[in-house]
Structure formats: structure tokens, C-alpha cells
Protein backbone atom coordinates (compact mmCIF):
# COMPACT_ATOMS: atom_id res chain seq x y z
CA UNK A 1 157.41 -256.90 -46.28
CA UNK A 2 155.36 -254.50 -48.52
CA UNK A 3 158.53 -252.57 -51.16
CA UNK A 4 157.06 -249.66 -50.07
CA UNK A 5 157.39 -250.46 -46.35
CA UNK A 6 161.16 -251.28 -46.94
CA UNK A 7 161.89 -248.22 -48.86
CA UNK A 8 160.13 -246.18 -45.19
CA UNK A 9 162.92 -248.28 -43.06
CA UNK A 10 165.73 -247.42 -45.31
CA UNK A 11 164.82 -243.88 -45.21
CA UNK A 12 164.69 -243.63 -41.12
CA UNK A 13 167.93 -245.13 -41.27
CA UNK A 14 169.32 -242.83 -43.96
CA UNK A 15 168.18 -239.39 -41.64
CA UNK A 16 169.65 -241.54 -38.29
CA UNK A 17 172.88 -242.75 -40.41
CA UNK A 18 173.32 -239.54 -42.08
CA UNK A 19 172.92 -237.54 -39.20
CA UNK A 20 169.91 -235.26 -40.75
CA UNK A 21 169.23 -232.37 -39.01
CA UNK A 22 165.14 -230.96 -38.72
CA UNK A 23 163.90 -228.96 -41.87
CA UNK A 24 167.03 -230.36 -43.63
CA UNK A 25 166.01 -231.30 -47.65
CA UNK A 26 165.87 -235.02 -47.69
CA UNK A 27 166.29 -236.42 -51.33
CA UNK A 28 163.86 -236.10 -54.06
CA UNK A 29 161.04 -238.38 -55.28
CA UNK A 30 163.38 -239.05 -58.55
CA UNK A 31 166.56 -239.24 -56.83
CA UNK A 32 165.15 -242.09 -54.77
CA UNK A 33 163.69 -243.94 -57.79
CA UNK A 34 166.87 -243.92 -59.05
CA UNK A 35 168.83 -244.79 -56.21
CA UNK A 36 166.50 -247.53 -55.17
CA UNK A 37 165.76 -248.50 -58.43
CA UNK A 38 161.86 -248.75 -57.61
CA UNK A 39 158.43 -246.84 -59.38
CA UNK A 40 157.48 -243.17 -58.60
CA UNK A 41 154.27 -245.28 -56.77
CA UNK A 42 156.49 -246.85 -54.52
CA UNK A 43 158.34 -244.22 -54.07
CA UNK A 44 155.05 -241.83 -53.78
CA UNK A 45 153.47 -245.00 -51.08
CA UNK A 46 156.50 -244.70 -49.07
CA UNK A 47 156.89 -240.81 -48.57
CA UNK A 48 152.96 -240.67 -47.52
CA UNK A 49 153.51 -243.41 -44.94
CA UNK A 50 157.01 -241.11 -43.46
CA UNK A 51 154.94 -237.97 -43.57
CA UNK A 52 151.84 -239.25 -41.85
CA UNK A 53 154.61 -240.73 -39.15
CA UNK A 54 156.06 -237.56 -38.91
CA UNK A 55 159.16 -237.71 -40.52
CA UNK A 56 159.31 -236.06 -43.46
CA UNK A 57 157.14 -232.53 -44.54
CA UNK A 58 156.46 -232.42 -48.26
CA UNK A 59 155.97 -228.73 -49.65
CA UNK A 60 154.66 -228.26 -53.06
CA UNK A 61 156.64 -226.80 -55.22
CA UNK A 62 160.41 -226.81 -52.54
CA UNK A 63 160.73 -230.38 -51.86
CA UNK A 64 161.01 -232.96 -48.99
CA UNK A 65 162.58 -232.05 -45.50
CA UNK A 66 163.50 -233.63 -42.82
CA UNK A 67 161.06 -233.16 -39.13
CA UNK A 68 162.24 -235.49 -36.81
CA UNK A 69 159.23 -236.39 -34.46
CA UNK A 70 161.30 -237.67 -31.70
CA UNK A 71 162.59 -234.49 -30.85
CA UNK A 72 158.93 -232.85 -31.50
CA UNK A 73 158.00 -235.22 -28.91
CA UNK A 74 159.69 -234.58 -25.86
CA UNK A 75 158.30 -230.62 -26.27
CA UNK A 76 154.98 -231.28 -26.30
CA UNK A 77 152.50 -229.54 -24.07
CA UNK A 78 155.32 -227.54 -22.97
CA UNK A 79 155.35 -223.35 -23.76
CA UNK A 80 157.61 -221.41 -25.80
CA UNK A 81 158.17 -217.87 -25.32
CA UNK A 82 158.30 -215.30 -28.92
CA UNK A 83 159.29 -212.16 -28.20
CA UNK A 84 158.25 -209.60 -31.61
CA UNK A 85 159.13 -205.99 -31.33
CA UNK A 86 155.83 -205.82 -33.22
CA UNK A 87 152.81 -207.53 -33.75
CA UNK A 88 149.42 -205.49 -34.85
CA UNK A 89 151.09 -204.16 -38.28
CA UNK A 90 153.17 -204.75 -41.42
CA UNK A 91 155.23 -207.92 -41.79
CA UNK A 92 155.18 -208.96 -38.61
CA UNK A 93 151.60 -211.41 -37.62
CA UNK A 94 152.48 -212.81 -40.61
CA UNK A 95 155.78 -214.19 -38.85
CA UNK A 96 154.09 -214.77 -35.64
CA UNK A 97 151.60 -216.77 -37.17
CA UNK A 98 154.22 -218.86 -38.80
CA UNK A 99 155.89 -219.48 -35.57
CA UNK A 100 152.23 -219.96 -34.21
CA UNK A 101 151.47 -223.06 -37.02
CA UNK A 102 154.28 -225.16 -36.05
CA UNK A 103 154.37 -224.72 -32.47
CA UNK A 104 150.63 -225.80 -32.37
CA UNK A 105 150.97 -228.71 -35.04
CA UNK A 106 153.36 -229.81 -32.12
CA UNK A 107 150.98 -229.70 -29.33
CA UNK A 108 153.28 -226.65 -27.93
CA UNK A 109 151.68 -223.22 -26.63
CA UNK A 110 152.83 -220.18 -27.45
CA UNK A 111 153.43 -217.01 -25.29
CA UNK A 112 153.88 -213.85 -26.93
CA UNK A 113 155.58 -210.64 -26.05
CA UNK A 114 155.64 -207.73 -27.81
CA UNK A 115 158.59 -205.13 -26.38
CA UNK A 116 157.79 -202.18 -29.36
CA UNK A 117 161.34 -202.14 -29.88
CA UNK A 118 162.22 -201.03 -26.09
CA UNK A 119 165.05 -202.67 -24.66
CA UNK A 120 163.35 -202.57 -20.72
CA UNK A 121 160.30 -204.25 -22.34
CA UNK A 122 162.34 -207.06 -23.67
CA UNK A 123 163.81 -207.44 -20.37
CA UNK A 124 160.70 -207.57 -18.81
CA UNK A 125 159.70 -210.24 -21.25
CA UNK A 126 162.87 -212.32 -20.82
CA UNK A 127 161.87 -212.25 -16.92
CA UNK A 128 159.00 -213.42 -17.06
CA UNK A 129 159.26 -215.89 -19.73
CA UNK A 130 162.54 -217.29 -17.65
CA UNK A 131 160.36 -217.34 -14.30
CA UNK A 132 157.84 -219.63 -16.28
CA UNK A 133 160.44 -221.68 -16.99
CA UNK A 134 159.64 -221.92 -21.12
CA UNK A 135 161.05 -224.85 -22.64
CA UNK A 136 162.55 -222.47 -25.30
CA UNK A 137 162.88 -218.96 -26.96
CA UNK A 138 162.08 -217.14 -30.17
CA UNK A 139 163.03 -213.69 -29.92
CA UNK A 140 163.78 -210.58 -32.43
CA UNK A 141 166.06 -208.24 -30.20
CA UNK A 142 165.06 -204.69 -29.69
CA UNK A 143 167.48 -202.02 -31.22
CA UNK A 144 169.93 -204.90 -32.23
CA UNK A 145 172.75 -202.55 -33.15
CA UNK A 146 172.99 -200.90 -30.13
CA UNK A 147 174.36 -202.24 -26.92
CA UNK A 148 172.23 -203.58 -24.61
CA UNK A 149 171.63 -204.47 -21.35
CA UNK A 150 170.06 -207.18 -20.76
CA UNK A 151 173.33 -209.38 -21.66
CA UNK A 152 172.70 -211.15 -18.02
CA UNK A 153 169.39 -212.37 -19.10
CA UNK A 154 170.65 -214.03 -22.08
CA UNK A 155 173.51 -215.74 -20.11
CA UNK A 156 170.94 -217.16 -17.65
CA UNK A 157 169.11 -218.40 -20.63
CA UNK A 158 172.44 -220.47 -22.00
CA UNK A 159 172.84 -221.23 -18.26
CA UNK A 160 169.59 -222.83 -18.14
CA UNK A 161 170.73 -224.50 -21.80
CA UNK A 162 166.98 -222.94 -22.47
CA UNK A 163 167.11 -223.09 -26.39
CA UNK A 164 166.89 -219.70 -28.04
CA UNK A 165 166.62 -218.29 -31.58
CA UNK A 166 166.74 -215.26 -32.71
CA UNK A 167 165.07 -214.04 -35.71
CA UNK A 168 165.01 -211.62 -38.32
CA UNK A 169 168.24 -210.03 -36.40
CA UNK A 170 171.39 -210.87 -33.50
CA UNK A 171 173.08 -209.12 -31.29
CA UNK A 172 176.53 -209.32 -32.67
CA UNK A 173 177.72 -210.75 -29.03
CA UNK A 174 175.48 -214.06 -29.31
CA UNK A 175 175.96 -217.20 -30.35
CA UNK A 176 172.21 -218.17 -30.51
CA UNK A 177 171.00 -219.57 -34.31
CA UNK A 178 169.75 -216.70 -36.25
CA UNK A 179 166.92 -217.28 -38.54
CA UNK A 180 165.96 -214.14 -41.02
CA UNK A 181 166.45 -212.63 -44.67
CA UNK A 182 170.00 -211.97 -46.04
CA UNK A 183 169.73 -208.42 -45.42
CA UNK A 184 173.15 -207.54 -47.09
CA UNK A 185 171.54 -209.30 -50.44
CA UNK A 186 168.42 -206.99 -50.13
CA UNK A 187 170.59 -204.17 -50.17
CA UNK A 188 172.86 -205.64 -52.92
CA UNK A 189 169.24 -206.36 -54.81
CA UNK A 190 167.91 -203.41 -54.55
CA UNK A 191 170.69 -201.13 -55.52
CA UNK A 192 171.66 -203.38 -58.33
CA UNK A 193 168.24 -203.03 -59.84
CA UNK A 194 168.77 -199.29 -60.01
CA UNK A 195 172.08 -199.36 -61.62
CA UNK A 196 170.55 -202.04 -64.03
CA UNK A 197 168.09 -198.70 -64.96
CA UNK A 198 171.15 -196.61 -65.34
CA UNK A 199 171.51 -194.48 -62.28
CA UNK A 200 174.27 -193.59 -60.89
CA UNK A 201 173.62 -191.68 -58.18
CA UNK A 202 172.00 -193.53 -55.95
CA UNK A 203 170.67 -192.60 -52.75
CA UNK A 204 169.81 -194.65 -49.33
CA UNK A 205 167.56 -194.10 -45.96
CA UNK A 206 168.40 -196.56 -43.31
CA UNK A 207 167.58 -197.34 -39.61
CA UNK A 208 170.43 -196.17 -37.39
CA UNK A 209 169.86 -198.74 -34.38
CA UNK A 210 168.62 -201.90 -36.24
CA UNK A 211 171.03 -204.89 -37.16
CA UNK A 212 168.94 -204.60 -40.41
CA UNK A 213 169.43 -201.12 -41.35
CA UNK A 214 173.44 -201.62 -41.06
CA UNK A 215 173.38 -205.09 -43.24
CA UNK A 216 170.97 -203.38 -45.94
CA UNK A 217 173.11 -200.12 -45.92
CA UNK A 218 176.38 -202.80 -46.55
CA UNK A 219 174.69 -204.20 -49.43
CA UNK A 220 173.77 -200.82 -50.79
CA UNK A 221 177.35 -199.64 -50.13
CA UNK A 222 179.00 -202.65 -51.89
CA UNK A 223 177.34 -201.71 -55.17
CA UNK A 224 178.57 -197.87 -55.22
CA UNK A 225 181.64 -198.66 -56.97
CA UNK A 226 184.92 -196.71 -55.31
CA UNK A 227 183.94 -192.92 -56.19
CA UNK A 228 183.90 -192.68 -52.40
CA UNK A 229 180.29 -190.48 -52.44
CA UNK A 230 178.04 -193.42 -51.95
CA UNK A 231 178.14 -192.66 -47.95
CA UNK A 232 177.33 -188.69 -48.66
CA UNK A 233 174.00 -189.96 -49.94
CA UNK A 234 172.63 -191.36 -46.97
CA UNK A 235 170.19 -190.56 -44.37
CA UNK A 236 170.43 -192.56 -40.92
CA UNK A 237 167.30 -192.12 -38.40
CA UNK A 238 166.37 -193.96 -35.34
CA UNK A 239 163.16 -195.64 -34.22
CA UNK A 240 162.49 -192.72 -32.24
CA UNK A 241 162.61 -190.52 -35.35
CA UNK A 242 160.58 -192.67 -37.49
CA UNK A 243 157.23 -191.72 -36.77
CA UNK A 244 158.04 -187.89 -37.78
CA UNK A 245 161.01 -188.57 -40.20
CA UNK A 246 159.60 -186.64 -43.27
CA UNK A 247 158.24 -183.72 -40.96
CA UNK A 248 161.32 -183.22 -38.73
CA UNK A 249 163.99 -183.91 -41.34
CA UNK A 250 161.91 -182.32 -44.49
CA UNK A 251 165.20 -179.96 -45.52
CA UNK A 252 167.72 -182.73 -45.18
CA UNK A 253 165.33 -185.19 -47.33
CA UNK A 254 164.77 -182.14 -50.16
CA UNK A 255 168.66 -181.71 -49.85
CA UNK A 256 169.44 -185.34 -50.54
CA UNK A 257 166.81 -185.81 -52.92
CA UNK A 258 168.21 -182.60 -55.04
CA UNK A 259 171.34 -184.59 -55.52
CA UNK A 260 170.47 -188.12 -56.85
CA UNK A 261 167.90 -189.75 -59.37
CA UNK A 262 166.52 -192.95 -56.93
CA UNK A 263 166.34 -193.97 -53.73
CA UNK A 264 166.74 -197.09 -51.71
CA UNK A 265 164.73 -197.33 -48.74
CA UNK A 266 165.18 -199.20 -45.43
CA UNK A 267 161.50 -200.61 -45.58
CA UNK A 268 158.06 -200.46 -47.42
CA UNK A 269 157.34 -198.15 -44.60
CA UNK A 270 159.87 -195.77 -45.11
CA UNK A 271 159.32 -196.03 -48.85
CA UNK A 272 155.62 -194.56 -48.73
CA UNK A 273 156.57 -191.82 -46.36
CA UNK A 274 159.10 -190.82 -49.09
CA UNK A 275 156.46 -191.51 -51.89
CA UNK A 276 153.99 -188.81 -49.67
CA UNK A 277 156.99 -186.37 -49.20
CA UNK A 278 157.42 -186.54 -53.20
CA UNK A 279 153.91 -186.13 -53.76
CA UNK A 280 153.41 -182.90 -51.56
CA UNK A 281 156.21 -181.30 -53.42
CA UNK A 282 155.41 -182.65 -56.88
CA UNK A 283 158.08 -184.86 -57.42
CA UNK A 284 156.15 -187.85 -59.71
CA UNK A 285 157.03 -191.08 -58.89
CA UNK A 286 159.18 -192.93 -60.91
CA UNK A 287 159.42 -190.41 -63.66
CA UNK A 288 161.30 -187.44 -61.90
CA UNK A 289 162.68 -190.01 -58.85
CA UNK A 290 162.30 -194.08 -58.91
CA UNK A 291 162.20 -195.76 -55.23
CA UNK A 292 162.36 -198.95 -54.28
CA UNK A 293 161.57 -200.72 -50.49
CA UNK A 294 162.42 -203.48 -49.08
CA UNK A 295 159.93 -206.15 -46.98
CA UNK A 296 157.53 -206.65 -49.85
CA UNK A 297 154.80 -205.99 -47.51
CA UNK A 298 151.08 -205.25 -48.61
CA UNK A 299 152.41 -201.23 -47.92
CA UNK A 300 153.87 -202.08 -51.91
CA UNK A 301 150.49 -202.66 -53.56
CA UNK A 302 148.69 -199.71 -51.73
CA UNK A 303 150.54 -196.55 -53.70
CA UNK A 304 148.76 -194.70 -56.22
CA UNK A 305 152.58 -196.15 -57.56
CA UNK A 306 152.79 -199.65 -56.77
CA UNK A 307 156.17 -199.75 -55.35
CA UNK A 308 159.07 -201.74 -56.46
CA UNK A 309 159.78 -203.89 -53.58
CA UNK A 310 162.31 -206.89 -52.48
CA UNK A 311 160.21 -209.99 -50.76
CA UNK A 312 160.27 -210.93 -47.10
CA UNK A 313 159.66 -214.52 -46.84
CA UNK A 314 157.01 -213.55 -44.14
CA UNK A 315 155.52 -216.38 -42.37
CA UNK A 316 157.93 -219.09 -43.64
CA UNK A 317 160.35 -217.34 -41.59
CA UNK A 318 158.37 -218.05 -39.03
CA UNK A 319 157.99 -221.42 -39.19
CA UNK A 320 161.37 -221.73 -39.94
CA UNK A 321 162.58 -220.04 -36.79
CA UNK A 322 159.61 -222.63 -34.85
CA UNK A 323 161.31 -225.74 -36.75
CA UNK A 324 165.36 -224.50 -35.59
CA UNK A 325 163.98 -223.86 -31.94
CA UNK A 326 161.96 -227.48 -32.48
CA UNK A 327 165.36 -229.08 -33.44
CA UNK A 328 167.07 -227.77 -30.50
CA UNK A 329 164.93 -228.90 -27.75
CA UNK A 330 166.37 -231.90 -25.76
CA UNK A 331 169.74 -231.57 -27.50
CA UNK A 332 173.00 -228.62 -26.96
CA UNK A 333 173.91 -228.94 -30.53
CA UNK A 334 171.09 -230.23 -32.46
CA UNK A 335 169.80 -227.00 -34.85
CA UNK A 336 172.56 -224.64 -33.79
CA UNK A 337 172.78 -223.61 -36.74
CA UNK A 338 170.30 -220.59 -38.56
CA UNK A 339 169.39 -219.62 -41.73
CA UNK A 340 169.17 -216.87 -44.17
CA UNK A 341 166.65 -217.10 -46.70
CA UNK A 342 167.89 -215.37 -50.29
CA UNK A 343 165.61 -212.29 -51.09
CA UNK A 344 163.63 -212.02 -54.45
CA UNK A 345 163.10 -208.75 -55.76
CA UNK A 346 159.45 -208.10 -57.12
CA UNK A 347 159.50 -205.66 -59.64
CA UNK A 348 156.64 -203.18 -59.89
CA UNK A 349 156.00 -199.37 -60.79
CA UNK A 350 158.28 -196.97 -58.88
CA UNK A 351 161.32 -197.53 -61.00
CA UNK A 352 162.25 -196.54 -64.53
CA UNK A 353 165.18 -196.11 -66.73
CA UNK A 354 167.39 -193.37 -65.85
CA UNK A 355 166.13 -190.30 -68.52
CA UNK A 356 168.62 -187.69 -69.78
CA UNK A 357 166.58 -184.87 -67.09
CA UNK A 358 167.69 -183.42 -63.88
CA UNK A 359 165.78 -183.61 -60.90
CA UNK A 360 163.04 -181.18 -60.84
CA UNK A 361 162.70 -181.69 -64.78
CA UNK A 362 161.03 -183.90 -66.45
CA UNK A 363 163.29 -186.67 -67.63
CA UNK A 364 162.47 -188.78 -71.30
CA UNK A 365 160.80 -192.24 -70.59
CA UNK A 366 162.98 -194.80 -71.63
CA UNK A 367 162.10 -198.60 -71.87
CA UNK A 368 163.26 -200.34 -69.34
């Protein structure tokens, strides 16, 4: 036998012996060489035979993981149902489409449902997903931080041992694998970037009845030190209030604003409506008040201010949540376990150094 063809046995054996789960990292093209004590070729001969087999995935620049075909196998030509609060806008096709590339690499359709963050729309989409019998479920809950009723359609799902993942939130009742950004490090992130520019008072908008909101307003919180005002300079809204927040809560924003020197904002979103309140009441961006958003969505590059952002990983998110539900199929425990992906913050033009000014003055351009 060929070395090469040896070294593609050994390493089926290795993800069977070692009990390698899908999208695990499998070793590296120099850790091999040196455990096997073979060339980079062979090494390089082997890994293209695995990954045309379907194996291993090799991503330029991260490494080689683990796919496990003979799970892949036994869901194709099935459906799976996604569930998206959103779809048309913002982060989110970018995520669908992620879930959309490895479902159809895998022969596997996709049915999507989009609920608009309405808890009866989810359950309609749970209904009818369950009635089509799906092979499995990718779903981002509406209004995660709020209860919710449609507990009974999730226990039919485990019932049915009908695979589920959740993504970019839980409930807080579930067990399902939840695959998103560590939201509590975004918050962290972005707060410690501020205090990095010297201000102290700090202040935070955040979404009231999102799972998100409450871990991003936890990482903002643990950065406030123990002066005990950190939670007096916050605004909560809802979904419902979103669409008007600036309009309908214009005295309570000037109020806040009055009373700190940045801002950390619940999304890229929120961030531009605050950059268009500041503008309309000539408050320049980052000299007089420095803001930074969260989602790193293409909202950041559009300011007149490029905004200071921390990254979403987007649509490998998506295929991330495609390759946990992938691993599940055809086994209870296979993949139960999720995954947070660490946040990066990208640093752009909405933040300064803290000046010696007041709000409403001018403050001295410092450095950064």
C-alpha cells in the first residue's frame, strides 16, 4: 500500500478510536509529519484523499476538522426546518445562507420560517415543520428572555428525538445545543475598549426581551467596577419599541446622554439611530460622544462616522449551527454540545480618547 494511503486508514481510525465529534479540529499538517514521521507531500496526498471522501474539511487559514460522512449520509434528501426571526435585513441572510451551504453540500433541503420575532409565528412554524415530519431543527427563539408558550412544542420535538439547535440564543429552560457569539464577551469587549480610551462613565442601550440584550448588558456590567451607578446608565427597550426608540424616548436618551461621555449599544442598528439622534441635536460623533455597536454588520461602514463595531461571525455561524444539527442526526448524543464563537472587536471611527470637556463642549483630541 501507497504511504499516503496508510497514513488515510490511520486517520479514520484515529476520528473512530478517538471518538471525534463533526467540525471537531483534527490535527495539523505538521503535527502529523511529526507524529508519523512522514513528508508534508505525504502528509498533503493523504488529507486530499480524506477530504474528497468526506472526512475531513480543510479551511484556509483555521485548520482541519472533522465531518463525518456517515452521519451526513443517513440525512440526505431529507428536510430541515430553520426558523430566523429575520431574514430580508442586517446580519441575518448572511446566517441563513450559511446554514443554506451545508445543508445543500449534503443533499438536504431547507425550509425556512421567518416568525419576525412573534412568539405565535414561531409556533405556527414549529407546527408545521413538526407535521412535515423534518428530520431536524435550526431555530433562533423569538423574544428568548421572556417566557413562552410554546414549551409543548419543544417537548414534542425531544419526544420525537427530532434534533434541534438553537442559534444565536436559548431559552434558559432547554437543553437543545446552542450555537451563537459569546454575547457576555461582546459586552465585556466593547466596554473595555472605552475604558481603554479613558471613560468612565459609560453608558448602555439594550434589548429588554432578547437573551442577547441581557448577556451583552452582563458583560457591560462586569466592567463598571463597584461604584454601583453602572445600572443608572442604562436604557432597556423592547422589540416593540425599537422601530420608534429615538422618537418616543427622545427626553430619556438626551437625559442619559447628558450624564456620560460614550455609549455601548445593543446592535449596529441601535448604534445609527443613536448616531442620527446625535446628529439632529449636534452632538459630533466621537468628539463630543464616542459609540460603539455590536454585530459588525455593513450598518458600521455606512455612517458619515464609520462606527466602531464588535464582529458577528455571520455566516460561519451558520454553517456551524448546519454542521451541530448534521452531527446529531441518527444519534441522541452525538453533537449535543454548542458553541460560542469569541467576538473580535473591529476598531473604526466613533471612538476617541476621553478629552478633558463636558458633554455639550468640545472636548481636546487626544491620541488614542
Amino acid at each position: 500500500m501507497f504511504k499516503y494511503l496508510e497514513i488515510v486508514e490511520w486517520v479514520k481510525r484515529e476520528i473512530s478510536d478517538k471518538g471525534f465529534a463533526h467540525g471537531d479540529r483534527f490535527l495539523s499538517e505538521s503535527d502529523l509529519c511529526a507524529r508519523l514521521k512522514v513528508s508534508r507531500q505525504t502528509v498533503r496526498q493523504a488529507l486530499a484523499v480524506l477530504e474528497t471522501r468526506g472526512f475531513i474539511s480543510r479551511r484556509r487559514g483555521s485548520g482541519t476538522f472533522v465531518t463525518l460522512p456517515g452521519l451526513y449520509d443517513q440525512a440526505q434528501g431529507q428536510i430541515v426546518g430553520v426558523i430566523s426571526t429575520y431574514f430580508s435585513d442586517y446580519i441575518f441572510p448572511h446566517i441563513v445562507s450559511g446554514v443554506e451551504r451545508v445543508l445543500a453540500k449534503n443533499q438536504i433541503t431547507m425550509q425556512l420560517a421567518v416568525t419576525n420575532n412573534l412568539v405565535s409565528d414561531e409556533s405556527r412554524a414549529l407546527r408545521s415543520m413538526l407535521d412535515r415530519n423534518v428530520a431536524g431543527l435550526i431555530v433562533e427563539p423569538s423574544k428568548s428572555a421572556l417566557p413562552n408558550p410554546n414549551v409543548k412544542l419543544y417537548e414534542e420535538v425531544s419526544r420525537k428525538q427530532i434534533p434541534l439547535v438553537f442559534f444565536n440564543a436559548a431559552y434558559g429552560w432547554s437543553d437543545f445545543p446552542l450555537v451563537a457569539m459569546d454575547d457576555v464577551a461582546a459586552g465585556r469587549i466593547a466596554t473595555e475598549h472605552l475604558i481603554s480610551l479613558g471613560h468612565e462613565k459609560i453608558a448602555g442601550i439594550f434589548l429588554l426581551d432578547d437573551m442577547q440584550g441581557h448577556k451583552r448588558y452582563q458583560g457591560f456590567l462586569e466592567c463598571q467596577g463597584s461604584d454601583g451607578q453602572a445600572e443608572n446608565r442604562v436604557l432597556w427597550f423592547s422589540n416593540n419599541e425599537k422601530p420608534n426608540l429615538f422618537t418616543f424616548n427622545a427626553d430619556k436618551v438626551a437625559d442619559l446622554l447628558a450624564r456620560v461621555s460614550s455609549v455601548v449599544c445593543y446592535n449596529d442598528s441601535i448604534a445609527l439611530g443613536l448616531y442620527e439622534f446625535c446628529r439632529g441635536r449636534g452632538i459630533n460623533i466621537p468628539d463630543d460622544l464616542s459609540i460603539v455597536g455590536i454585530d459588525d454588520s455593513r450598518l458600521a461602514t455606512i455612517c458619515a462616522v464609520p462606527l466602531t463595531s464588535v464582529r458577528h461571525p455571520h455566516q460561519r455561524l451558520g454553517e456551524r449551527a448546519a454542521e451541530t444539527l448534521l452531527s446529531m442526526l441518527g444519534s441522541t448524543s452525538a453533537g449535543k454540545q454548542g458553541h460560542l464563537f469569541e467576538p473580535i472587536l473591529v476598531k473604526r471611527e466613533s471612538t476617541m480618547r476621553a478629552g478633558l470637556g463636558v458633554f455639550g463642549q468640545r472636548p481636546r483630541k487626544l491620541t488614542a
